[in-house]
N, C-alpha and C. Protein backbone atom coordinates (compact mmCIF):
# COMPACT_ATOMS: atom_id res chain seq x y z
N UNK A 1 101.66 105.95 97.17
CA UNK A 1 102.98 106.41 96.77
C UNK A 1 104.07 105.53 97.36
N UNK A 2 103.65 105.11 98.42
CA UNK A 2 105.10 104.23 99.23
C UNK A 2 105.35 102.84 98.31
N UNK A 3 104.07 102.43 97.54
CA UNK A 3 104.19 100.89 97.16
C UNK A 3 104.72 101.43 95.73
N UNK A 4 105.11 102.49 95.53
CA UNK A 4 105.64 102.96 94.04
C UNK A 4 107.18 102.33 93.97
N UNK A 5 107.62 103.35 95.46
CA UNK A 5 108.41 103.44 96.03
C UNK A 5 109.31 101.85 96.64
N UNK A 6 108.90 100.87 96.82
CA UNK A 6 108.98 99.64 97.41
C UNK A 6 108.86 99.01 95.88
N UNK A 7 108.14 99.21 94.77
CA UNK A 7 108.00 98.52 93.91
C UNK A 7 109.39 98.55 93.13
N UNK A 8 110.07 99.99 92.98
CA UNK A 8 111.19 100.55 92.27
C UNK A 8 112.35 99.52 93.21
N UNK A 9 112.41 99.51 94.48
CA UNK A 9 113.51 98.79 94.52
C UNK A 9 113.62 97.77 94.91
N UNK A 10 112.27 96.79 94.65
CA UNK A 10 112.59 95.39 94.65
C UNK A 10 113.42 95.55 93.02
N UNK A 11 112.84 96.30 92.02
CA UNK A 11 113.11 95.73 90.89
C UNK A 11 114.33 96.45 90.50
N UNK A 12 114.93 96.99 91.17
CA UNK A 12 116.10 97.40 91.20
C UNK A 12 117.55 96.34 91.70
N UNK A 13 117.39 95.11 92.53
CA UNK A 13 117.70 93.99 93.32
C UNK A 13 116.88 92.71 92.36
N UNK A 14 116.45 92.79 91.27
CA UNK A 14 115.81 92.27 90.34
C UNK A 14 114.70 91.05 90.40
N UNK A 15 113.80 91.93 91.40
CA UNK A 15 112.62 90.91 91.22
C UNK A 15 111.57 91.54 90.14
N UNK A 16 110.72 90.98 89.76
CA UNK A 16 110.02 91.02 88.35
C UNK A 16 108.64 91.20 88.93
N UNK A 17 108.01 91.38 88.13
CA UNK A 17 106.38 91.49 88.24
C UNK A 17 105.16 90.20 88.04
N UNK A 18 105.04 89.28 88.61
CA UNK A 18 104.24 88.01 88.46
C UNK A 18 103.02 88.42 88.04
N UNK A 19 102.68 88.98 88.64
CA UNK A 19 101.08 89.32 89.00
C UNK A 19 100.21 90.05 89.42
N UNK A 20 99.04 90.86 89.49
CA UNK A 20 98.77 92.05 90.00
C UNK A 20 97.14 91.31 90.24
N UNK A 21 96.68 91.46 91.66
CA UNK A 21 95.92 90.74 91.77
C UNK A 21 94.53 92.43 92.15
N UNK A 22 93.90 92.33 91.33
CA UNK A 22 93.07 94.50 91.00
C UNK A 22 92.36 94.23 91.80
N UNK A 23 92.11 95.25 92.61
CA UNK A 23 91.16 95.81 93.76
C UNK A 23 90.77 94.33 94.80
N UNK A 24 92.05 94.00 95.52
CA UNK A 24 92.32 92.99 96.31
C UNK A 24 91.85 93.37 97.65
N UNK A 25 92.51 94.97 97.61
CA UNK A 25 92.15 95.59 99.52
C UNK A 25 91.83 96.70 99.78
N UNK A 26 91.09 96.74 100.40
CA UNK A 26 90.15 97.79 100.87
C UNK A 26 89.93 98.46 102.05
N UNK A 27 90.95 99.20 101.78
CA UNK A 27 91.63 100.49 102.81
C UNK A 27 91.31 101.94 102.56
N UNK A 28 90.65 102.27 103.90
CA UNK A 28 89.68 103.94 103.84
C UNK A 28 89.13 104.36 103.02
N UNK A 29 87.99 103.07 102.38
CA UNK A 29 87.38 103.50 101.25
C UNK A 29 87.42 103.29 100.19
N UNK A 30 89.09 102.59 99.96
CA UNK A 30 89.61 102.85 98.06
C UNK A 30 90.23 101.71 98.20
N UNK A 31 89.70 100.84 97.17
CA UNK A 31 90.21 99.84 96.31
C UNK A 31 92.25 99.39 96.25
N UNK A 32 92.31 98.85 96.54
CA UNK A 32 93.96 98.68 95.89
C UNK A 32 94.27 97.40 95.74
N UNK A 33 95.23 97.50 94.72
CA UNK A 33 95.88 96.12 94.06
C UNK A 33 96.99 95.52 94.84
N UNK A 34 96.91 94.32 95.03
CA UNK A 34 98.17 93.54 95.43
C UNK A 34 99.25 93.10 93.94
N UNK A 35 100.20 93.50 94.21
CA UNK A 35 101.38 93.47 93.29
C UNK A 35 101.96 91.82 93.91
N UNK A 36 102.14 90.58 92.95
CA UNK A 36 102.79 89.66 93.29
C UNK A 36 104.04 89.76 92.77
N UNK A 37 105.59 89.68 93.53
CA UNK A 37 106.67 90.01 92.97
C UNK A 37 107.48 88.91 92.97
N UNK A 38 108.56 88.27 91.82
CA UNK A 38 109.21 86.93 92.18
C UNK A 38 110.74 87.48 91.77
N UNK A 39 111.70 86.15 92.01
CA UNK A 39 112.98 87.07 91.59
C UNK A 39 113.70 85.35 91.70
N UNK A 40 114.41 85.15 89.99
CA UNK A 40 114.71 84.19 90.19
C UNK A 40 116.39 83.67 90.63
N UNK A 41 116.66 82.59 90.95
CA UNK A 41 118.30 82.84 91.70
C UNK A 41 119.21 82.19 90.92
């Protein structure tokens, strides 16, 4: 829930979505994705 949360307001300050790199890390068991985020100037 926090990386929901962190995701909403990079892209709120307008960084974009590059990349989503699926079941990257493996924390207490469960799978999770790394979100790559860019933002151009």
């Amino acid at each position: 829930m926090k990386m929901e949360r962190r995701k909403t307001k990079y892209e709120k300050v307008g960084f974009k979505i590059e990349g989503r790199l699926k079941n990257e890390n493996y924390i207490d068991g469960v799978f999770h994705d790394t979100i790559i985020m860019g933002r151009l100037l």
